[in-house]
Protein backbone atom coordinates (compact mmCIF):
# COMPACT_ATOMS: atom_id res chain seq x y z
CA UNK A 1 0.00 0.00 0.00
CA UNK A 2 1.90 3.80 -1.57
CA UNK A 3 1.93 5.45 2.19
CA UNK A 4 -0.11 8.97 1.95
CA UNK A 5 1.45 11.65 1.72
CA UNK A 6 -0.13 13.56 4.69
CA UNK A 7 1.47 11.02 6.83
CA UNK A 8 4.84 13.08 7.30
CA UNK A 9 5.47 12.63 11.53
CA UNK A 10 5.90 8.74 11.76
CA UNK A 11 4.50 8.65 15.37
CA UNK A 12 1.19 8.57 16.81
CA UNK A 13 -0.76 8.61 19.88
CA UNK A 14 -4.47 7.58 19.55
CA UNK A 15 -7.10 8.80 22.64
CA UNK A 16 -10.47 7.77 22.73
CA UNK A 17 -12.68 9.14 24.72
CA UNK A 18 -12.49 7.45 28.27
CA UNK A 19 -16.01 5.40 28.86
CA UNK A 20 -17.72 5.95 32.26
CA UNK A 21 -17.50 2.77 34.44
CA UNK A 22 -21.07 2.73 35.08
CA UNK A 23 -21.48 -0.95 33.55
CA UNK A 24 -20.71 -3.26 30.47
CA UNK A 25 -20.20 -1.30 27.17
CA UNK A 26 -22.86 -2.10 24.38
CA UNK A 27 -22.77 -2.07 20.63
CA UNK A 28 -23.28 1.64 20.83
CA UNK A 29 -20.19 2.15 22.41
CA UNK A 30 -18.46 0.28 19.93
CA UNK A 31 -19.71 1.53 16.87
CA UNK A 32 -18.35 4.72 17.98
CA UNK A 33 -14.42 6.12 19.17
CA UNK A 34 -13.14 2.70 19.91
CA UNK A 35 -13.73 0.89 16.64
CA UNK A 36 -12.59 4.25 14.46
CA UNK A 37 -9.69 4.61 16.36
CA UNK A 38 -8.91 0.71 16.14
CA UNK A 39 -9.15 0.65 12.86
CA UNK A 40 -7.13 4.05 12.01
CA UNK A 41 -4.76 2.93 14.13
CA UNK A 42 -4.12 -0.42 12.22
CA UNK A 43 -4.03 1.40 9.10
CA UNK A 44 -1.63 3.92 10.35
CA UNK A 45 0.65 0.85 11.15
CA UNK A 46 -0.02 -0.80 7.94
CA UNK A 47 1.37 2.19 6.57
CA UNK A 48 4.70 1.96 8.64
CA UNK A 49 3.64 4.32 11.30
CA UNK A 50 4.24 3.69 15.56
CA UNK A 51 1.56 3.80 17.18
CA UNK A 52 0.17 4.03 20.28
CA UNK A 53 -3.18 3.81 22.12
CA UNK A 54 -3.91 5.00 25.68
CA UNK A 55 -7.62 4.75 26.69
CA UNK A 56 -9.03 4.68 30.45
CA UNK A 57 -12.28 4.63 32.73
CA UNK A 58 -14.10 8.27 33.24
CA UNK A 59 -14.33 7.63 37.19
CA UNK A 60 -14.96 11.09 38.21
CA UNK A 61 -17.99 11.35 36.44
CA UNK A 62 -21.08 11.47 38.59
CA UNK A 63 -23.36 9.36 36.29
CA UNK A 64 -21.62 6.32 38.34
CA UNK A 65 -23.22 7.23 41.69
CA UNK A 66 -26.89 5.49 40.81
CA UNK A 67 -25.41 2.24 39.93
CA UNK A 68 -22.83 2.22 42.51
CA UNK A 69 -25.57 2.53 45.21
CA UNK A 70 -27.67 0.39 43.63
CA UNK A 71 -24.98 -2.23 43.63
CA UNK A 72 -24.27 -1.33 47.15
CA UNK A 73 -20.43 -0.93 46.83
CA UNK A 74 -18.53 2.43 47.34
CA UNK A 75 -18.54 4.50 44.01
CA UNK A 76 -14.65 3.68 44.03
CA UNK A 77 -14.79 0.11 44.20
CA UNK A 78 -17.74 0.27 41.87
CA UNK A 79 -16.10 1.78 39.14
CA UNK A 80 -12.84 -0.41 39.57
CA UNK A 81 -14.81 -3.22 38.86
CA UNK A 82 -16.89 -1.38 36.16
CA UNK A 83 -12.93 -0.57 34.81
CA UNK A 84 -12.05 -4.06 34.94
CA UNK A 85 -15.19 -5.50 32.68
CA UNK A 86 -15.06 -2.26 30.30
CA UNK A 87 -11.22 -3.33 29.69
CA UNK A 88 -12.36 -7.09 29.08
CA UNK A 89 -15.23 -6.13 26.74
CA UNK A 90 -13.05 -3.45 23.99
CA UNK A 91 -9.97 -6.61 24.16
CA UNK A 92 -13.14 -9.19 23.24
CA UNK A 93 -13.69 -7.25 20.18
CA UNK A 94 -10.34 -6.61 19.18
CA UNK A 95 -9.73 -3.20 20.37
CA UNK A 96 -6.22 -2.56 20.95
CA UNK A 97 -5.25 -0.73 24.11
CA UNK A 98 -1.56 -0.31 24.45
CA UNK A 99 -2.33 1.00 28.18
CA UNK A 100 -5.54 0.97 30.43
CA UNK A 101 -6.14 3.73 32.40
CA UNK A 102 -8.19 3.56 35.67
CA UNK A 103 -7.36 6.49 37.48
CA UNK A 104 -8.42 5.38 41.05
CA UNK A 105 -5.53 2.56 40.60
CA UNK A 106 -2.69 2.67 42.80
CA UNK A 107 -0.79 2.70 39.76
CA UNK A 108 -1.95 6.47 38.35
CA UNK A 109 -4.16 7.67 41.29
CA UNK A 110 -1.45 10.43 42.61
CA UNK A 111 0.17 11.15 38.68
CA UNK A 112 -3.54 11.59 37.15
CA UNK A 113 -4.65 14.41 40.38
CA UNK A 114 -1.17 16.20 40.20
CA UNK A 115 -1.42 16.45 36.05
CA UNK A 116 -5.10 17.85 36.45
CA UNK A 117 -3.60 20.03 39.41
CA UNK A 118 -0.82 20.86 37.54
CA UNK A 119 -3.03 21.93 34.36
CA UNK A 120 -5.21 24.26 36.77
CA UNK A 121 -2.21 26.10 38.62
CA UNK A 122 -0.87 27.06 35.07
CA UNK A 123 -3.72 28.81 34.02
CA UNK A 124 -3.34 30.82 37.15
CA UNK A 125 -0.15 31.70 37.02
CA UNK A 126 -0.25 32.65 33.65
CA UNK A 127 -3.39 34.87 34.91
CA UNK A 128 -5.85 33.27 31.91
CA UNK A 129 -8.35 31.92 34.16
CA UNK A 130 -11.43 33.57 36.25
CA UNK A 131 -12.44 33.06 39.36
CA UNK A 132 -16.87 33.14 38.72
CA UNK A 133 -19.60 33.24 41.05
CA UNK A 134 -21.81 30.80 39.48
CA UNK A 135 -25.83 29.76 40.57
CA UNK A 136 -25.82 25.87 41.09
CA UNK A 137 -29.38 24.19 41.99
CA UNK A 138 -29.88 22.37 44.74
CA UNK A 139 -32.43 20.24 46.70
CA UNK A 140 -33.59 22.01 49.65
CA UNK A 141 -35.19 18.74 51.26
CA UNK A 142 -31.82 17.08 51.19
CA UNK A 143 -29.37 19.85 50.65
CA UNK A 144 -27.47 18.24 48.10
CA UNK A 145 -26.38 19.75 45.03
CA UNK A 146 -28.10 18.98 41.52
CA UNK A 147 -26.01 18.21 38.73
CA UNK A 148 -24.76 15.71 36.39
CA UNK A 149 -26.50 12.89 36.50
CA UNK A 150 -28.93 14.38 38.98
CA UNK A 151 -29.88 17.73 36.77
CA UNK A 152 -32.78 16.88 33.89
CA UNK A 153 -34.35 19.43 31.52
CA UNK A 154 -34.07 20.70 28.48
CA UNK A 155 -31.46 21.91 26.10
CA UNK A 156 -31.03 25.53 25.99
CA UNK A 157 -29.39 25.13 22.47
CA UNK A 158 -31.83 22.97 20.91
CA UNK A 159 -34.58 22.49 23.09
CA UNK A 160 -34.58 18.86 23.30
CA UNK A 161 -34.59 16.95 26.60
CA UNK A 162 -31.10 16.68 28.19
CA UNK A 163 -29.28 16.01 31.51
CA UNK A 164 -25.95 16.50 32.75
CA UNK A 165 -24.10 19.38 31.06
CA UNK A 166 -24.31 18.48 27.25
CA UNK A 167 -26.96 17.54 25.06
CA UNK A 168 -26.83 14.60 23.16
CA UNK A 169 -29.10 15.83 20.32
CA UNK A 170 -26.71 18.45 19.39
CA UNK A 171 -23.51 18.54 21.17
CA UNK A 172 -24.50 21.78 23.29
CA UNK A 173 -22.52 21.94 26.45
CA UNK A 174 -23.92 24.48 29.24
CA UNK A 175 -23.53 25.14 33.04
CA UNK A 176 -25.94 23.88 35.37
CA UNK A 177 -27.99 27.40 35.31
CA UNK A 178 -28.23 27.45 31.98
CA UNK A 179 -30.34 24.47 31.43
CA UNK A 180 -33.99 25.16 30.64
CA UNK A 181 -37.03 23.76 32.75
CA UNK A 182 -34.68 22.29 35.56
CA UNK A 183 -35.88 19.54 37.51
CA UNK A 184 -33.80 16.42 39.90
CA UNK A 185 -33.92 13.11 38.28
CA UNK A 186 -36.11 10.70 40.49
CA UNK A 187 -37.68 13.84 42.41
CA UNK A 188 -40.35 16.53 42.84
CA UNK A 189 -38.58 18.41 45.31
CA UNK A 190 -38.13 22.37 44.48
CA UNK A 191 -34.87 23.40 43.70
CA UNK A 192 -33.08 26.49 44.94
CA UNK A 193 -30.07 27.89 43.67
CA UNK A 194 -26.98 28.77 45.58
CA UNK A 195 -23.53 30.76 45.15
CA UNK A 196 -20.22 29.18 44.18
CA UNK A 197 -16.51 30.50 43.07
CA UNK A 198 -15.00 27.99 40.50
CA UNK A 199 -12.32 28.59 38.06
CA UNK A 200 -13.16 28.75 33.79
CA UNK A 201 -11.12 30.30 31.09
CA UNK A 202 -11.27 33.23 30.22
CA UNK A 203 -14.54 33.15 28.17
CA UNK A 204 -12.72 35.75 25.31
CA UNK A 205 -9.56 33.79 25.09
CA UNK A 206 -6.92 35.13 23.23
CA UNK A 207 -7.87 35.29 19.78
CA UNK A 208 -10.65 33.76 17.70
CA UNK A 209 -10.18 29.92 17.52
CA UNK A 210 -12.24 29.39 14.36
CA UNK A 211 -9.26 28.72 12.19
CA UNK A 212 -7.86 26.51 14.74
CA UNK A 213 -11.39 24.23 14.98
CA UNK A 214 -11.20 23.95 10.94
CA UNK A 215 -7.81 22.47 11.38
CA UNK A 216 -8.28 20.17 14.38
CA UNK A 217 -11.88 18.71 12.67
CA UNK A 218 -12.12 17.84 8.99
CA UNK A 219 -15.63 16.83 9.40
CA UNK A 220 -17.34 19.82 8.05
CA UNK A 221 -20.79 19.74 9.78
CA UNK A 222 -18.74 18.80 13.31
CA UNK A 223 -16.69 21.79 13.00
CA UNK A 224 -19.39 24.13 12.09
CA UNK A 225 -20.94 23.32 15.55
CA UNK A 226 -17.64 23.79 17.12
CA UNK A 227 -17.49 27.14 15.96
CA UNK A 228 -21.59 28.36 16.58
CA UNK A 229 -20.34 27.48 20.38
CA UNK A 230 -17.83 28.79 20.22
CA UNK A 231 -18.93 32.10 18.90
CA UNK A 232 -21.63 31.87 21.03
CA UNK A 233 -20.38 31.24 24.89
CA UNK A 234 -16.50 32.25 23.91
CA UNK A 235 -13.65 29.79 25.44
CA UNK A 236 -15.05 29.61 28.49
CA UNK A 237 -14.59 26.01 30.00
CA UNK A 238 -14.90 24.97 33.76
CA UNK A 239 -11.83 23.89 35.40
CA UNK A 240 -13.08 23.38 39.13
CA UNK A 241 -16.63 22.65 40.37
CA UNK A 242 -18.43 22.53 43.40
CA UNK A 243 -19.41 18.80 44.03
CA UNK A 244 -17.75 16.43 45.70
CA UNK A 245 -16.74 13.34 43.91
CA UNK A 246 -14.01 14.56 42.18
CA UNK A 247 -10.71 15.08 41.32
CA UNK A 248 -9.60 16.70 44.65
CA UNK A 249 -8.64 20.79 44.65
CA UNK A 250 -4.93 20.51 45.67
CA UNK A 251 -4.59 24.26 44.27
CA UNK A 252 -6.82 26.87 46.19
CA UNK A 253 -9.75 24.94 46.84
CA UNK A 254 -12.07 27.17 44.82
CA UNK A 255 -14.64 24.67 43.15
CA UNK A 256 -14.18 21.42 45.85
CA UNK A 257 -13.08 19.22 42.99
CA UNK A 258 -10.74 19.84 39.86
CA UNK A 259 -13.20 19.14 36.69
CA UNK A 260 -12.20 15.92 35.34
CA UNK A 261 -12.06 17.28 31.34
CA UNK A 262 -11.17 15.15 28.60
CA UNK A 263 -7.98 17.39 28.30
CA UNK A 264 -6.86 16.97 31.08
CA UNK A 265 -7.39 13.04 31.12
CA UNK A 266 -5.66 13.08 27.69
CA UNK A 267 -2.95 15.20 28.90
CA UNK A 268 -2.21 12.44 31.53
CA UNK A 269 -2.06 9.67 29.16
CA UNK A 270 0.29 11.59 26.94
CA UNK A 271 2.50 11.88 30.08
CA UNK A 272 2.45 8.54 30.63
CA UNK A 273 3.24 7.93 26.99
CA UNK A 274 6.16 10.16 27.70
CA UNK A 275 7.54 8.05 30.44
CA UNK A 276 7.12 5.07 28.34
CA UNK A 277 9.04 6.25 25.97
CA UNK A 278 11.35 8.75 27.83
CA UNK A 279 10.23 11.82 25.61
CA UNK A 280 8.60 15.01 26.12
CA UNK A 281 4.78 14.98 26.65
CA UNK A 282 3.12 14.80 23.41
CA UNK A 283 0.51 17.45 24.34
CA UNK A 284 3.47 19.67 25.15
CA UNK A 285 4.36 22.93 23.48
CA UNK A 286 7.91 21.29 22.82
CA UNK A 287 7.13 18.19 21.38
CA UNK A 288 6.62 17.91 17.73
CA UNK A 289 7.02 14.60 16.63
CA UNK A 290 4.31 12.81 18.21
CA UNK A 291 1.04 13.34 16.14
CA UNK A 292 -1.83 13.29 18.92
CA UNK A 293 -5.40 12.31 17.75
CA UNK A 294 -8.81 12.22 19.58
CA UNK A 295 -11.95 10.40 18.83
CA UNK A 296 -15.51 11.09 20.51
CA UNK A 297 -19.30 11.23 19.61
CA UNK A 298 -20.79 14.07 19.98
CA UNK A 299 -21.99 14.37 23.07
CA UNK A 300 -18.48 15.04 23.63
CA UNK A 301 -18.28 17.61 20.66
CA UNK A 302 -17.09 20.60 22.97
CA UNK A 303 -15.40 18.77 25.27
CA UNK A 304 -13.13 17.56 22.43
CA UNK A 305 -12.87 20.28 20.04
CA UNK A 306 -13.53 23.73 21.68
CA UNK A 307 -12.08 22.68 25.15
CA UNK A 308 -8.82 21.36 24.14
CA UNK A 309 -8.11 24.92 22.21
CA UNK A 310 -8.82 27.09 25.71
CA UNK A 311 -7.42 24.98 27.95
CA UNK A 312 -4.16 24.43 26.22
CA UNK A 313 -4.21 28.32 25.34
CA UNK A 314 -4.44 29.06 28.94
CA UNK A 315 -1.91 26.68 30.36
CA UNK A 316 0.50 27.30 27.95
CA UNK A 317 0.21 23.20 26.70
CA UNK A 318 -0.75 21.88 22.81
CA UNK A 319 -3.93 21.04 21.84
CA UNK A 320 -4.66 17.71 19.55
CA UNK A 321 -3.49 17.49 16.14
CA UNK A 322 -6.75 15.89 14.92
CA UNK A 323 -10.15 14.97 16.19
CA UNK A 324 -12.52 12.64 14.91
CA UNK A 325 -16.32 12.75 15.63
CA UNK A 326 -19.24 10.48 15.35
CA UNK A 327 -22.88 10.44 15.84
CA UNK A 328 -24.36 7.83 17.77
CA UNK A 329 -25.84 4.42 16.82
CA UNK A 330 -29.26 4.09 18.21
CA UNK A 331 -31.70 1.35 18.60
CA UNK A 332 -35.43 2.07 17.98
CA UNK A 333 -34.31 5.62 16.93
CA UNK A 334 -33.11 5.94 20.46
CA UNK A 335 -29.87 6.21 21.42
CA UNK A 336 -27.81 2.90 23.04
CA UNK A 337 -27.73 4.11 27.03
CA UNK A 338 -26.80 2.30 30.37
CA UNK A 339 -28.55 4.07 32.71
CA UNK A 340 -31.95 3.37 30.72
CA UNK A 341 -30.64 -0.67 30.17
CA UNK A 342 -31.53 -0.24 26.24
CA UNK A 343 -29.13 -1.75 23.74
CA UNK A 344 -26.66 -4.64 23.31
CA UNK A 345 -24.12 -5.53 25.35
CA UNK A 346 -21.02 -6.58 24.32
CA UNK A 347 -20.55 -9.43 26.79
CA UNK A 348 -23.87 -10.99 25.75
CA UNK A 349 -22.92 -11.17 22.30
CA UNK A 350 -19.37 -12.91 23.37
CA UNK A 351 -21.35 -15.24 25.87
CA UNK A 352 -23.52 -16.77 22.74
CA UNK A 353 -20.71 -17.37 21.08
CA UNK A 354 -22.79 -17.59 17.78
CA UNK A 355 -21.51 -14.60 16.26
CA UNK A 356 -17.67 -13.56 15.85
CA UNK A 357 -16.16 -10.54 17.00
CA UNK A 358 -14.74 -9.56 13.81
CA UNK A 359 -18.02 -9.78 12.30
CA UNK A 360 -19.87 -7.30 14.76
CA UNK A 361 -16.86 -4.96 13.97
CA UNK A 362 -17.49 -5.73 10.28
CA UNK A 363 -21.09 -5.12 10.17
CA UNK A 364 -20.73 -1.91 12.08
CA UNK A 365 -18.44 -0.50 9.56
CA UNK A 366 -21.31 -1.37 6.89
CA UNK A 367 -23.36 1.11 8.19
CA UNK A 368 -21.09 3.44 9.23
CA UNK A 369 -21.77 7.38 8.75
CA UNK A 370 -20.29 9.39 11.35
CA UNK A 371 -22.37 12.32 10.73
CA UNK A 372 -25.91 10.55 10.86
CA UNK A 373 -27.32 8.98 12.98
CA UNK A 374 -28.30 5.27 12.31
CA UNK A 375 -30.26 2.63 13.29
CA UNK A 376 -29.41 -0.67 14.75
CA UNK A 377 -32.08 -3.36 13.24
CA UNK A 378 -31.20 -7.06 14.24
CA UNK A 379 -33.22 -8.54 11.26
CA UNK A 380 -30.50 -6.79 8.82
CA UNK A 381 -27.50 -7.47 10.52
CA UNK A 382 -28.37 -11.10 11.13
CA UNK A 383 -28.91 -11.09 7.10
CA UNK A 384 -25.97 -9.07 6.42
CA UNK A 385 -24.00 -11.95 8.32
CA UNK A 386 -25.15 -14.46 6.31
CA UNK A 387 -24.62 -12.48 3.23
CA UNK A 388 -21.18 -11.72 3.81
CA UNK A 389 -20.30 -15.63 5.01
CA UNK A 390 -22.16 -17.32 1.81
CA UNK A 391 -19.83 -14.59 -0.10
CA UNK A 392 -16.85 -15.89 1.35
CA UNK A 393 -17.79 -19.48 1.50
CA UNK A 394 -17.99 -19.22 -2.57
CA UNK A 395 -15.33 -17.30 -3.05
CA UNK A 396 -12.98 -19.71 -1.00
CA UNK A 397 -14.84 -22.62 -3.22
CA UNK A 398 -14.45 -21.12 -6.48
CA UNK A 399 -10.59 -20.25 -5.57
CA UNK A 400 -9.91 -23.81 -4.87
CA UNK A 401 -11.54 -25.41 -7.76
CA UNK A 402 -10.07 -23.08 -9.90
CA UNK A 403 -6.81 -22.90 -8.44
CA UNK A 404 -4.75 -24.72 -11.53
CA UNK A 405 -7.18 -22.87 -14.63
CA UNK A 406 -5.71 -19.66 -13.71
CA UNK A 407 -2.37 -18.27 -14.73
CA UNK A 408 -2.61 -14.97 -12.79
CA UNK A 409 -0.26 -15.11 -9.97
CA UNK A 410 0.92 -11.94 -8.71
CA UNK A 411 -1.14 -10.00 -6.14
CA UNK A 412 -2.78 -6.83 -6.86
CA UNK A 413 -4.13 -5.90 -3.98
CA UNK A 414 -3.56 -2.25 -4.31
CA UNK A 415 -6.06 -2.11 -7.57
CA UNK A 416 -8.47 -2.09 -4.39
CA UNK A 417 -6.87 0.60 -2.65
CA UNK A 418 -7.69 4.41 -1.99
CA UNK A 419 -4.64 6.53 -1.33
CA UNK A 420 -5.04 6.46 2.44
CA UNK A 421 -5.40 10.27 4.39
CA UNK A 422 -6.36 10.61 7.63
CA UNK A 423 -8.14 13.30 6.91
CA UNK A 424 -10.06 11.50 4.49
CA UNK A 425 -10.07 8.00 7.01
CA UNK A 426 -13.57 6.63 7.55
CA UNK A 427 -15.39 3.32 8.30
CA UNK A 428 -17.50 3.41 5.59
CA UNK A 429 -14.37 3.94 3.05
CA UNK A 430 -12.46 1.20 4.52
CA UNK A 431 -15.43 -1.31 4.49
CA UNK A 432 -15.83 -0.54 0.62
CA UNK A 433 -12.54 -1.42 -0.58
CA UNK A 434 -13.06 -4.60 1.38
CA UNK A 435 -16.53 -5.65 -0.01
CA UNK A 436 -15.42 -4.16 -3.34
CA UNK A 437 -12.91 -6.97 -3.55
CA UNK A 438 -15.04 -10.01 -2.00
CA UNK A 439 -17.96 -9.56 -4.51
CA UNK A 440 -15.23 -9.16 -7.40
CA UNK A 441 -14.51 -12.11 -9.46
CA UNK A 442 -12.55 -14.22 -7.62
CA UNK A 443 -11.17 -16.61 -10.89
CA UNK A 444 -8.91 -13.64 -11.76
CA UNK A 445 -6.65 -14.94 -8.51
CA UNK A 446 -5.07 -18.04 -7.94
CA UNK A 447 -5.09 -19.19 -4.13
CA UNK A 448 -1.70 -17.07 -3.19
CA UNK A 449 -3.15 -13.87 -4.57
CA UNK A 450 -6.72 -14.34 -3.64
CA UNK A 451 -5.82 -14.66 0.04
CA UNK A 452 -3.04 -12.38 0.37
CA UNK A 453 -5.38 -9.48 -0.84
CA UNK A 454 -7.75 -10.60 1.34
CA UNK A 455 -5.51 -10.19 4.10
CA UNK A 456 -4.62 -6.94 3.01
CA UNK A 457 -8.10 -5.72 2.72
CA UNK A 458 -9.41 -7.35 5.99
CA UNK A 459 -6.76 -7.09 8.44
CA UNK A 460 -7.87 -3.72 9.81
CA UNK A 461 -11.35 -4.50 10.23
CA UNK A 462 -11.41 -8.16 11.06
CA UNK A 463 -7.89 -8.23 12.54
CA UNK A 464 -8.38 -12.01 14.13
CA UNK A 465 -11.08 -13.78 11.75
CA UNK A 466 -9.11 -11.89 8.56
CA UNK A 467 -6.24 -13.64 9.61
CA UNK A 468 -7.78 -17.39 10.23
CA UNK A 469 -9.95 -17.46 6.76
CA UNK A 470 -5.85 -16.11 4.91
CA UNK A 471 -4.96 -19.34 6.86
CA UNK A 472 -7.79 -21.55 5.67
CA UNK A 473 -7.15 -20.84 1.82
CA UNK A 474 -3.44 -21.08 1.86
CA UNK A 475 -3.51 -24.31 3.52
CA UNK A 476 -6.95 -25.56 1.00
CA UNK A 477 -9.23 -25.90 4.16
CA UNK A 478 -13.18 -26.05 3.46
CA UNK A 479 -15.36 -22.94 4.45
CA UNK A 480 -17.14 -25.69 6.98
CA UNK A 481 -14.33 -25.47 9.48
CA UNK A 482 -14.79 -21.74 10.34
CA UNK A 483 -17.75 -19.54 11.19
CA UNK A 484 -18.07 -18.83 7.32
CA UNK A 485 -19.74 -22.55 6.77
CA UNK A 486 -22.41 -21.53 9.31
CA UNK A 487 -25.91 -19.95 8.91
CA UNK A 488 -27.15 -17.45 11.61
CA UNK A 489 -30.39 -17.41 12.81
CA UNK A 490 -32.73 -13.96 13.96
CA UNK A 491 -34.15 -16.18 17.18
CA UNK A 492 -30.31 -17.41 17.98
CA UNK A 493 -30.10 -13.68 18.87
CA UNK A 494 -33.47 -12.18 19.95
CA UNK A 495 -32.43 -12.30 23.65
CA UNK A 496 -29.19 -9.16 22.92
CA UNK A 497 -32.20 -6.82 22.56
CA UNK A 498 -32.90 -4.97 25.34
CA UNK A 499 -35.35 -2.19 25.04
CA UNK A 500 -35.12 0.12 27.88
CA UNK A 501 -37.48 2.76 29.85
């Protein structure tokens, strides 16, 4: 494969967003940061790049209070073991993770609160933070404070319902008095709102980042929302926060907790990268050679794209080289979710053992489109299994019948290929140069060149089954002795669906 020509800095570090530990990930998670950065990270390699991929639990988030309680374990031994299964699910499915990241472990507890400390006492000393009186709502039955998890209404971008501090319909992110028709999850009581100091950037920054979100996001309609926020709310981003489960306030103690922000969790992985490898931190202003990119869906659109930009312009750090952004998978035309128990879990699929790893990840990359939405439909992705195994299971007969007729014998696998940017990378591209060559005639190949482009063109999505069919033609095996020589059935996987409230 010619290597692109936009690849010029031959090492990269890959950060996906870090999943909450607040139970099992599902085929929603999948679909998006983990299997884009998987697969651009194989491709990157392929190309003769080293790469690297840190990814780690998002413990400080408050949406793993509920379960934790409900599970009756302390939130930190909750989310260990939450850390733990998330870990075991992405390795199931062939995500690679070069190092796991769970930042309660004795292993990265004290180096992942001093970075985040470290991050926050920069921006004051280089005076580009404020310190803000903020109204934050909170129960006056119980006296606790409303937020995250806790805080429901609706999206004072869009409208729609949302919770937390970012809408999921649109990628708005807002403060707690922002949101519109505020109400506690699980409670009528009336909310009153009371006075806090935290620290933000400065909301006018330095200069106007809209140059610098066209160059971080190549996904047009993505950056376009970066920007409206942008232009909208300025480069204001919370750095401290009043509630307590947190990253502890080692600084001033203005806002209880250092916010945990997926800057600051990224800037702690590339630190550990830089011990690793005994260089300077990637996201540092003197490193150079070290190409950092970031995937997220957009839920996380400002915390990855507009964030990154004011935080690393107030500390004085470097912000990502490239982000890429998806929209979510939903099921029912709602979206995969945890806390509501409606999707597909990962382990349940392993656990049935009827349907391969590699052929989730394919199918997902079949319907890939990072800036729509799409639906999850078990009817076509049971067919679209059986399609794409009859398909092979010819193709593998037709190779070895006509294995001696044939008098081709060099492989031309790149006839299949698109020259390969990352700026260009997506699922959707990658899974058409493979099913572009396993619907072409296969009787133009003999058995060497048939399965090493088949290799070629699989490896990056089905990086374990690609590897055992290139095995099974080269040594004249029959389809029936791998998945391929099997026929799914809908009823063998009815019981993955799980429609939530």
């Amino acid at each position: 494969m010619e290597k692109s020509t936009d690849i010029e800095c031959p090492k990269f570090l890959l950060l996906p967003m870090q999943p909450t530990p607040n139970g099992r990930l599902h085929l929603g998670h999948l679909s998006g940061p983990y299997l884009n950065c998987d697969v651009l990270g194989r491709l990157l390699k392929r190309s003769g790049a080293e790469v690297t991929t840190i990814c780690g639990a998002d413990v400080y988030e408050n949406w793993v209070i509920p379960p934790a309680d409900a599970a009756k374990l302390e939130v930190g031994d909750f989310c260990t073991k939450s850390s733990d299964q998330i870990e075991s699910d992405l390795a199931a499915f062939n995500i690679s993770i070069d190092t796991w990241i769970n930042p309660l472990s004795v292993e990265h507890t004290t180096g992942y609160n001093d970075a985040n400390n470290e991050l926050l006492r920069r921006g004051q000393k280089s005076g580009s933070l404020i310190l803000k009186e903020e109204k934050v709502p909170y129960n006056i039955s119980s006296g606790k404070l409303v937020s995250g998890v806790w805080l429901i209404g609706r999206c004072p971008g869009c409208g729609e319902s949302a919770s937390g501090n970012c809408c999921e319909s649109c990628g708005y992110h807002y403060q707690p008095d922002e949101i519109l028709d505020p109400k506690e999850r699980h409670s009528d009581s009336e909310l009153e709102w009371k006075f806090f100091k935290s620290w933000f950037t400065k909301p006018d920054g330095c200069h106007d980042i809209s140059l610098q979100i066209r160059d971080l996001c190549q996904q047009r309609s993505f950056c376009d929302l970066g920007i409206n926020y942008a232009k909208q709310k300025g480069q204001e981003i919370r750095l401290t926060s009043p509630e307590a489960w947190g990253i502890p306030n080692t600084v001033d103690g203005f806002g209880t907790t250092v916010s945990n922000t997926f800057y600051g969790y990224c800037y702690y992985c590339a630190e550990v990268y830089a011990q690793t490898f005994n260089c300077e931190n990637p996201l540092s202003q003197a490193s150079s050679n070290v190409r950092v990119i970031a995937f997220a869906g957009i839920d996380n659109l400002v915390a990855a794209i507009v964030a990154p930009l004011a935080i690393s312009g107030a500390v004085g750090t470097r912000p990502f080289d490239t982000v890429n952004l998806n929209k979510f998978l939903t099921l029912d035309g709602q979206k995969f979710s945890t806390s509501r128990k409606h999707g597909v879990w990962l382990s349940e699929l392993i656990e049935l053992e009827l349907v391969h790893p590699d052929e989730v990840r394919l199918y997902i990359a079949s319907i890939s489109n990072p800036e729509f939405e799409v639906d999850f439909n078990l009817k076509k992705f049971v067919e679209f299994i059986n399609v794409h195994r009859r398909t092979l299971k010819q193709r593998i007969n037709t190779i070895a019948a006509t294995e001696y007729k044939s008098n081709h014998t060099s492989c031309y696998r790149c006839k299949f290929d698109c020259d390969f940017s990352i700026a260009k990378f997506s699922l959707e591209s990658v899974f058409a140069n493979y099913w572009k060559f396993v619907t072409s005639d296969p009787t133009e190949h003999c058995r060497g060149s048939w399965a090493s482009t088949f290799l070629h063109q699989s490896e990056a999505l089905m990086p374990i089954l690609g590897p055992e069919i290139y095995q099974l033609v080269q040594a004249g095996g029959s389809p029936d002795q791998s998945v391929v020589g099997h026929k799914l059935l809908l009823n063998d996987l009815r019981t993955v669906i799980h429609h939530g409230c």
